[in-house]
C-alpha atoms as a PDB file:
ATOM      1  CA  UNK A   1       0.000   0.000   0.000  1.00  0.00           C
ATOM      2  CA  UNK A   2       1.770   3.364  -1.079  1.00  0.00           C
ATOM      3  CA  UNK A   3       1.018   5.788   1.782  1.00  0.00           C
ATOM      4  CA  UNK A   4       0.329   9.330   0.494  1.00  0.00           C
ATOM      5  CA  UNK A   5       2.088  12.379   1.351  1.00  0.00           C
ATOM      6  CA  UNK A   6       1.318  15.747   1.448  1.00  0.00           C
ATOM      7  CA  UNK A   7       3.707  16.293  -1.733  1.00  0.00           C
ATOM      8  CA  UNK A   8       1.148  13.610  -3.256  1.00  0.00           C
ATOM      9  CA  UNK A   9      -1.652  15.783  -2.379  1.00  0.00           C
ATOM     10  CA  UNK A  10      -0.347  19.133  -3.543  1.00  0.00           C
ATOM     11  CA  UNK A  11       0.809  17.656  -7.398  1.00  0.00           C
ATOM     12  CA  UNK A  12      -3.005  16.741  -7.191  1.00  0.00           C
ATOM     13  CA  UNK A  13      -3.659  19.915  -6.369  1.00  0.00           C
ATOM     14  CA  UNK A  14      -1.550  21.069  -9.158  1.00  0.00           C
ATOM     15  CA  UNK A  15      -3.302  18.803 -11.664  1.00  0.00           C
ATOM     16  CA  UNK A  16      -6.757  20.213 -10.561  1.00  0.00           C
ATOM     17  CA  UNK A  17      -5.353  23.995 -11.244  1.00  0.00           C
ATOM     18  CA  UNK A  18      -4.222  23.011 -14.994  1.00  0.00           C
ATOM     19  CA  UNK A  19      -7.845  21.480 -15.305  1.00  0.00           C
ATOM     20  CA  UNK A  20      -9.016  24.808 -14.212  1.00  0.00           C
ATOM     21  CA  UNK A  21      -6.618  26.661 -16.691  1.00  0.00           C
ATOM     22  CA  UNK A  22      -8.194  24.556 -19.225  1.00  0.00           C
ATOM     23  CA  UNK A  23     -11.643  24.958 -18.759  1.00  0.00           C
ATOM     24  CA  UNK A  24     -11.670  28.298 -17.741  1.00  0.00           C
ATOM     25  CA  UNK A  25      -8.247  29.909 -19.272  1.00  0.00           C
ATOM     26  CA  UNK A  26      -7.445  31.421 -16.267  1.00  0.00           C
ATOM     27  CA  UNK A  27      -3.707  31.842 -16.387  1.00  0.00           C
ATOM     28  CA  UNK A  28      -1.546  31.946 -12.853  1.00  0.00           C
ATOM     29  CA  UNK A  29      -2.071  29.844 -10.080  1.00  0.00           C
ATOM     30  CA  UNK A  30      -3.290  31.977  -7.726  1.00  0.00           C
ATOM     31  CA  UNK A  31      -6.452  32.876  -9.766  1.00  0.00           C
ATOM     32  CA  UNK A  32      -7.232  29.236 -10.916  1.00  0.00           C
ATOM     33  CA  UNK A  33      -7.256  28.291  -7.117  1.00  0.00           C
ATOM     34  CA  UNK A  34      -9.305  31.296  -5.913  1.00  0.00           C
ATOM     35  CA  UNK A  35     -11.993  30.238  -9.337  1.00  0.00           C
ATOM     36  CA  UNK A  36     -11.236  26.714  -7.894  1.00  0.00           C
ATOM     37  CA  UNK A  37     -12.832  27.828  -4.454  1.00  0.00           C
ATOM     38  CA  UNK A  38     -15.408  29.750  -5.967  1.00  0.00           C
ATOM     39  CA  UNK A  39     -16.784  27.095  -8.519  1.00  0.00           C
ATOM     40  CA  UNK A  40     -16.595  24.705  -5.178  1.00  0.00           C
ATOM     41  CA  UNK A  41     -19.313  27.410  -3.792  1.00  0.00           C
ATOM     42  CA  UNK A  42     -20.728  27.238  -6.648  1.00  0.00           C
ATOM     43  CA  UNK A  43     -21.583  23.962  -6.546  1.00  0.00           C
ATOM     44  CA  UNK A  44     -22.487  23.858  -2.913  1.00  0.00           C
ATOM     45  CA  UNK A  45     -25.251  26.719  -3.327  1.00  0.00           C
ATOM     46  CA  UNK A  46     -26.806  25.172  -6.440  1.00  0.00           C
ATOM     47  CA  UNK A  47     -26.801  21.138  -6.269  1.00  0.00           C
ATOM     48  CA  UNK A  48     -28.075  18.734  -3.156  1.00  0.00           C
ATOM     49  CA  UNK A  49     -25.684  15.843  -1.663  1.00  0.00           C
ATOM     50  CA  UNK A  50     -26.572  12.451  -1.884  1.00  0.00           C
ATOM     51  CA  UNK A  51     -29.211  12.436   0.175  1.00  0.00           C
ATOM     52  CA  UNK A  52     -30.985  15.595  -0.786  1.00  0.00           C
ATOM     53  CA  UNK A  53     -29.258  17.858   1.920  1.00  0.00           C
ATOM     54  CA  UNK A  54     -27.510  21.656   0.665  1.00  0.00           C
ATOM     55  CA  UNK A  55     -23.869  21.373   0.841  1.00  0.00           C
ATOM     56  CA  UNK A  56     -22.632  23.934   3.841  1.00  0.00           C
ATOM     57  CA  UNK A  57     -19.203  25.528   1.863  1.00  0.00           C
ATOM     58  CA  UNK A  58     -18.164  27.127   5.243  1.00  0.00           C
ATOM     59  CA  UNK A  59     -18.520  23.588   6.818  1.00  0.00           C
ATOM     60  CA  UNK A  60     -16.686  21.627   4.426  1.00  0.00           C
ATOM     61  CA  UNK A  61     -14.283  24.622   4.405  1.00  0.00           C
ATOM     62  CA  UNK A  62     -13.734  24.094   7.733  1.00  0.00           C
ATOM     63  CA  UNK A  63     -13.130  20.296   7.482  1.00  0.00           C
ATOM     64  CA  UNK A  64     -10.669  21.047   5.160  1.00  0.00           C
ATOM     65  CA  UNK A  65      -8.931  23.187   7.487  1.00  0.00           C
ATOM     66  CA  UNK A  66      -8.847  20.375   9.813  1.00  0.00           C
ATOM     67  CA  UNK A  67      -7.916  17.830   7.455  1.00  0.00           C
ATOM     68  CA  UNK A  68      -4.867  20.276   6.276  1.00  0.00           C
ATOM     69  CA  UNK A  69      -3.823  20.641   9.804  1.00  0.00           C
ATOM     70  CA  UNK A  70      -3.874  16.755  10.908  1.00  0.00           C
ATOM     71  CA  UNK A  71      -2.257  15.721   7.540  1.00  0.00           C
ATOM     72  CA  UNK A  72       0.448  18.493   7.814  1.00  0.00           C
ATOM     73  CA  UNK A  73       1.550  17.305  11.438  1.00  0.00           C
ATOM     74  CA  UNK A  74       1.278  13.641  10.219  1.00  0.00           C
ATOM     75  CA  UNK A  75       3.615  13.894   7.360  1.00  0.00           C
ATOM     76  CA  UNK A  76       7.491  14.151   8.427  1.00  0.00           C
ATOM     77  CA  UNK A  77       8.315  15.182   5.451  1.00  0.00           C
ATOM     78  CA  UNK A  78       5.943  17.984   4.718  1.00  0.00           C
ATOM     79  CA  UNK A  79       7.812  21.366   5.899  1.00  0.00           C
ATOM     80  CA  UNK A  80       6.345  25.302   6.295  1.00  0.00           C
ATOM     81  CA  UNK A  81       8.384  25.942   3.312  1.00  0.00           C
ATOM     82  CA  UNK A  82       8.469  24.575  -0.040  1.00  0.00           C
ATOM     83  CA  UNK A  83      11.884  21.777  -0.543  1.00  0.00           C
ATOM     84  CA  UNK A  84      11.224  22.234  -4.059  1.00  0.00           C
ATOM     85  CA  UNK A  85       9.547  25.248  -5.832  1.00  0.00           C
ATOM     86  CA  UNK A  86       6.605  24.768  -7.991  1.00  0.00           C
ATOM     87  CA  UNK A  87       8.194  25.031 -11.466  1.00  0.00           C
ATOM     88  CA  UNK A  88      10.375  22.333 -10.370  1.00  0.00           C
ATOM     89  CA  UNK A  89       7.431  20.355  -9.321  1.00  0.00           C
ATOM     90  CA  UNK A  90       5.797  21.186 -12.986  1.00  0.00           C
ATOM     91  CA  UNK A  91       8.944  20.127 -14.548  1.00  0.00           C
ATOM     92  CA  UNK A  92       8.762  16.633 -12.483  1.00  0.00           C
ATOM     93  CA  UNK A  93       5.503  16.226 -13.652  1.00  0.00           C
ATOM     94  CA  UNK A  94       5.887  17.152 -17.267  1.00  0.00           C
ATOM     95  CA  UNK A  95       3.278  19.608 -16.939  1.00  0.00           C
ATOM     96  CA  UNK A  96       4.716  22.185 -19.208  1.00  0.00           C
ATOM     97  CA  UNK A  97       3.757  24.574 -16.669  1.00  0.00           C
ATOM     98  CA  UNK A  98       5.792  28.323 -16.844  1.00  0.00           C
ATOM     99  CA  UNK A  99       5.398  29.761 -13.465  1.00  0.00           C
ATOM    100  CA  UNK A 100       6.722  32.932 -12.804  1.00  0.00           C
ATOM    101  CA  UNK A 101       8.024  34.002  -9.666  1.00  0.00           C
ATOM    102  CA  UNK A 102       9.995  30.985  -8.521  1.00  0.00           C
ATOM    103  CA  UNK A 103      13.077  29.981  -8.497  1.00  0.00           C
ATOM    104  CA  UNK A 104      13.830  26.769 -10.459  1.00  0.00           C
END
C-alpha cells in the first residue's frame, strides 16, 4: 500500500489547477485556485448531496482546514516551506507549466 504524502496531495492539487486553466483559461495559479474555491461554492449553493441535503461551503471549508492541519503534522516530510519550488514540481511532472516568480 503506497502511503500518500502531502507532496502527493499538492501535485493533485496542481493537476486540478491546470484542469481549471483549461476549462476556464485562467492563467496563474493563484487565480485558478481562488476560481477553484469559488466554482466549489458554486456547486455547494446550487446542487443537493446524496441524500438531498444543501452542501454547507463554510462547513466543508472548515473540514478542510482540519484535514490540512492533521495531515500536515502527520507527514514528516511535509515542511512550512516549499523543498522544491513549484516550477520544479511542474517540470517533475511534465506539466509544461511556466510559473513565474519561482526559483527553479
Amino acid at each position: 500500500m503506497n502511503i500518500r504524502t502531502n507532496r502527493d496531495r499538492a501535485t493533485e492539487a496542481l493537476q486540478l489547477t491546470d484542469k481549471m486553466k483549461e476549462m476556464t483559461g485562467v492563467d496563474g495559479l493563484f487565480s485558478q485556485v481562488s476560481d477553484a474555491l469559488c466554482h466549489l461554492m458554486h456547486l455547494c449553493r446550487l446542487v443537493r448531496d446524496e441524500q438531498g441535503e444543501d452542501i454547507d461551503f463554510e462547513a466543508a471549508l472548515s473540514l478542510a482546514r482540519i484535514n490540512f492541519e492533521a495531515e500536515a503534522e502527520e507527514d514528516p516530510d511535509d515542511a512550512p516551506q516549499p523543498v522544491v519550488s513549484l516550477a520544479q514540481l511542474a517540470a517533475a511532472l511534465d506539466l509544461g507549466r511556466q510559473v513565474q516568480g519561482f526559483d527553479q
